[in-house]
C-alpha atoms as a PDB file:
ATOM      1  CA  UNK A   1       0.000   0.000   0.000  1.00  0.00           C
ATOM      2  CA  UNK A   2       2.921   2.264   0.502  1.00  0.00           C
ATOM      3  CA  UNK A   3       4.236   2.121  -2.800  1.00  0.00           C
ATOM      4  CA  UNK A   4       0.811   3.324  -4.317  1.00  0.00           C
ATOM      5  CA  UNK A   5       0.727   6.319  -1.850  1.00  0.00           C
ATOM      6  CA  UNK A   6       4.295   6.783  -2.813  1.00  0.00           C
ATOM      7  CA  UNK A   7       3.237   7.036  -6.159  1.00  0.00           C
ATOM      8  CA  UNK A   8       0.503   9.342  -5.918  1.00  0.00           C
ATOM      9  CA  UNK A   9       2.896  11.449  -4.431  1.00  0.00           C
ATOM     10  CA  UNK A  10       5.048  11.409  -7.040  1.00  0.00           C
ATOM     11  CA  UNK A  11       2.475  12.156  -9.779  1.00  0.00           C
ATOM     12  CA  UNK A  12       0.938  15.116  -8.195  1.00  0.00           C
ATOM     13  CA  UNK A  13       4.743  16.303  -6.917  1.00  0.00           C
ATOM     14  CA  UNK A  14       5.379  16.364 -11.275  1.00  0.00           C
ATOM     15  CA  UNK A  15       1.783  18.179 -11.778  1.00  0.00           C
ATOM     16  CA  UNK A  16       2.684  21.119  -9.268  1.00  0.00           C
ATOM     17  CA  UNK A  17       6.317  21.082 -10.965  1.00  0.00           C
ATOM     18  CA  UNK A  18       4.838  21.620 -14.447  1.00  0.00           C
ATOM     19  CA  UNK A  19       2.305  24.229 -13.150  1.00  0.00           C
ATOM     20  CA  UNK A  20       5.310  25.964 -11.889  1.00  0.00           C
ATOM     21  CA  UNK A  21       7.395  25.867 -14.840  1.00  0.00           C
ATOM     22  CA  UNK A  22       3.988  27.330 -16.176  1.00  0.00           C
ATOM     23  CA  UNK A  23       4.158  30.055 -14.449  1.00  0.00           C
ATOM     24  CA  UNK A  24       7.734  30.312 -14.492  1.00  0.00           C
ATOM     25  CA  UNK A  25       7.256  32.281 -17.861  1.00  0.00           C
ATOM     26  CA  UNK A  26      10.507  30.854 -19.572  1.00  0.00           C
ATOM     27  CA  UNK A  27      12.436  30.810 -16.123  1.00  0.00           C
ATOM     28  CA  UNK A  28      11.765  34.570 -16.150  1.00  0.00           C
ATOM     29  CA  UNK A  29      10.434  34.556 -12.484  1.00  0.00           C
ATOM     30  CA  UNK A  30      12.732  33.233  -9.987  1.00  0.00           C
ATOM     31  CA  UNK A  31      10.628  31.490  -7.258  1.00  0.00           C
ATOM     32  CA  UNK A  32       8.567  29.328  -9.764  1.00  0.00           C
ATOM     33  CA  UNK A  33      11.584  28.517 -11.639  1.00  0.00           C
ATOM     34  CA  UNK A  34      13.776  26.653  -8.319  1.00  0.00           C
ATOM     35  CA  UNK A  35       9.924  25.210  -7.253  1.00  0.00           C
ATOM     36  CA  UNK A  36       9.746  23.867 -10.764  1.00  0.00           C
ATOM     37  CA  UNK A  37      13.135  21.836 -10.247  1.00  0.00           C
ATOM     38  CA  UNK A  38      13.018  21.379  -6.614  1.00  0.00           C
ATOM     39  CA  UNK A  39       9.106  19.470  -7.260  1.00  0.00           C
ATOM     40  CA  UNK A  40      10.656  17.819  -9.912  1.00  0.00           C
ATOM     41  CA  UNK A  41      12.943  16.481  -7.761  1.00  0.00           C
ATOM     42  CA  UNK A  42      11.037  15.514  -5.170  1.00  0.00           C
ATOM     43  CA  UNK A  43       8.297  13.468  -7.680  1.00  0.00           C
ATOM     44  CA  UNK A  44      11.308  11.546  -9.343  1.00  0.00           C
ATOM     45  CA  UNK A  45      12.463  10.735  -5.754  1.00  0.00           C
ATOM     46  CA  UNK A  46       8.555   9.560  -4.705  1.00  0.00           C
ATOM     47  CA  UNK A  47       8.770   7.750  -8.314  1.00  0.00           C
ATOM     48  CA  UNK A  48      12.156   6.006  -7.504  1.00  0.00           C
ATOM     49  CA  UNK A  49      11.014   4.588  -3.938  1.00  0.00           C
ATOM     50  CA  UNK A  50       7.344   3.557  -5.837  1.00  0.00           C
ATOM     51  CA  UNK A  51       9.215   1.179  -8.003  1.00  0.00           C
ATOM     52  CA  UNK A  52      10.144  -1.137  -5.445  1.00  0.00           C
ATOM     53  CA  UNK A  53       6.971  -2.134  -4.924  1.00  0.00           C
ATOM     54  CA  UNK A  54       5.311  -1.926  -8.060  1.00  0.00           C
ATOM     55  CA  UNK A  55       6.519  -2.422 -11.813  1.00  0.00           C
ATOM     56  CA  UNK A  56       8.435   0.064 -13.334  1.00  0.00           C
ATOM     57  CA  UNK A  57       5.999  -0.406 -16.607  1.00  0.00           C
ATOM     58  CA  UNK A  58       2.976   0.138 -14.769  1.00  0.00           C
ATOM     59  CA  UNK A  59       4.119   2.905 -12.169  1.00  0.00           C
ATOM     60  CA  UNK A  60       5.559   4.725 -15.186  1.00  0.00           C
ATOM     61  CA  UNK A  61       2.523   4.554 -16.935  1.00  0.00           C
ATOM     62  CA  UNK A  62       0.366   5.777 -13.973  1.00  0.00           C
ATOM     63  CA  UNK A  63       3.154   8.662 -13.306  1.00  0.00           C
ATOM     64  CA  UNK A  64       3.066   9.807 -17.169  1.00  0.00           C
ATOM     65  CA  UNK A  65      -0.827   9.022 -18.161  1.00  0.00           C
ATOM     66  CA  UNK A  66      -2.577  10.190 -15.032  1.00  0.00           C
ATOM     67  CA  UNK A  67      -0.514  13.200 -14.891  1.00  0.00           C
ATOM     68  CA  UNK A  68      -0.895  14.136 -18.179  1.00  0.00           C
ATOM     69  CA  UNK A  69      -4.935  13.601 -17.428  1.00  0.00           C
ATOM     70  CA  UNK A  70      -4.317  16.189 -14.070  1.00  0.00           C
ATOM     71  CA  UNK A  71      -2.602  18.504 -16.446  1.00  0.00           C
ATOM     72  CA  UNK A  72      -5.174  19.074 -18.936  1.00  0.00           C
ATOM     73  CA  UNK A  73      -7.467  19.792 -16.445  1.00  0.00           C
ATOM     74  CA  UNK A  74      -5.166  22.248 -14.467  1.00  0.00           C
ATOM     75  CA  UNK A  75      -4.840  23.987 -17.761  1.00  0.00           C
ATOM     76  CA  UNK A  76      -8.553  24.293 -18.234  1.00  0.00           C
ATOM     77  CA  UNK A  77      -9.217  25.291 -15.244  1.00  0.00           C
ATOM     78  CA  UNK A  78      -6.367  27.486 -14.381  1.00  0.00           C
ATOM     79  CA  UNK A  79      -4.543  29.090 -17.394  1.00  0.00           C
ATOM     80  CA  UNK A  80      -7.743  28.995 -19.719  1.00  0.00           C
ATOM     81  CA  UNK A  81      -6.695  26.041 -22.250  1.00  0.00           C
ATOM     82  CA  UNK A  82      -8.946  24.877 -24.230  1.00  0.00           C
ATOM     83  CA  UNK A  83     -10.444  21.263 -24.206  1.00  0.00           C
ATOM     84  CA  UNK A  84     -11.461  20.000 -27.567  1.00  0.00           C
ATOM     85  CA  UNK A  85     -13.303  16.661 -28.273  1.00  0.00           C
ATOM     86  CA  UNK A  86      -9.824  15.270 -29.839  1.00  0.00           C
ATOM     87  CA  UNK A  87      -8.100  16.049 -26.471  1.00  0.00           C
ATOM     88  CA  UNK A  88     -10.734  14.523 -24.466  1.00  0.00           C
ATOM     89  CA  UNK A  89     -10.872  11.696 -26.360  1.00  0.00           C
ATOM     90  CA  UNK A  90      -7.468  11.416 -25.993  1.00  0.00           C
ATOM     91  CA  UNK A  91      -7.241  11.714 -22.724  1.00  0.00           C
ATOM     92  CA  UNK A  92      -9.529   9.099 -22.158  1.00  0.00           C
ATOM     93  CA  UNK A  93      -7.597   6.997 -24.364  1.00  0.00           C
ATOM     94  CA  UNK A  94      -4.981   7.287 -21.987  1.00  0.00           C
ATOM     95  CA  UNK A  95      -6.270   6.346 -18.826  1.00  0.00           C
ATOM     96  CA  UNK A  96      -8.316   3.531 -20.801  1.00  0.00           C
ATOM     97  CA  UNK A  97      -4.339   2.117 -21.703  1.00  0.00           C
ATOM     98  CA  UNK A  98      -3.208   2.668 -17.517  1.00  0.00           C
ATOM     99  CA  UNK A  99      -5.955   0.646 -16.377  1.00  0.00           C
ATOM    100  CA  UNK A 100      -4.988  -1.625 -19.105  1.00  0.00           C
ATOM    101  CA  UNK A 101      -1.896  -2.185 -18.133  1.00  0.00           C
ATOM    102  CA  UNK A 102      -2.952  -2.427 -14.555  1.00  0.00           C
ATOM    103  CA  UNK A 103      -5.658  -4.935 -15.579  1.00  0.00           C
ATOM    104  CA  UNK A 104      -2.855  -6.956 -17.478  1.00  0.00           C
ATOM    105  CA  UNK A 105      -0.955  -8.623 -14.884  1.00  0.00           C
ATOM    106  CA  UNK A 106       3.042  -7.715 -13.822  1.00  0.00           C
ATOM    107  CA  UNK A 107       4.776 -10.690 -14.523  1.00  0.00           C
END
């Protein structure tokens, strides 16, 4: 169980990290700029630990899909991105491939 709260960790340390390189502007503001790499750090560390309970494939996947999933909405929501039907549909494409891979086994 701790490696899946280790993991959730990790994915919403890399969703505040790319919200701050967001508003980093280009590394053009200082404080959002070191959050953006300190975060970073921190999720990859939260990643690193994850793996040694669950399979690098999977956690990856889960890291990368379901963060990509937060992002879109954070972007909606936050710095007015648009949401078309080919990003939702993508979207849910993705999570459809992380429960996939969770559904598949990890053997």
């Amino acid at each position: 169980m701790m490696h899946w709260i280790l993991l959730t960790l990790a994915i919403l340390s890399e969703v505040a990290a790319t919200s701050a390189m967001k508003l980093s502007s280009g590394f053009t503001r200082l404080l959002p700029s070191i959050l953006m790499f300190v975060i970073y750090l921190t999720s990859l560390v939260f990643l690193n630990y994850s793996l040694k309970g669950i399979p690098m494939s999977v956690a990856y996947a889960i890291w990368s899909g379901l963060g990509t999933a937060l992002i879109v909405t954070i972007s909606y929501f936050f710095f007015s991105e648009q949401i078309t039907p080919v990003k939702t549909i993508s979207i849910v494409l993705i999570v459809a491939g992380v429960i996939g891979l969770n559904l598949g086994g990890s053997k």
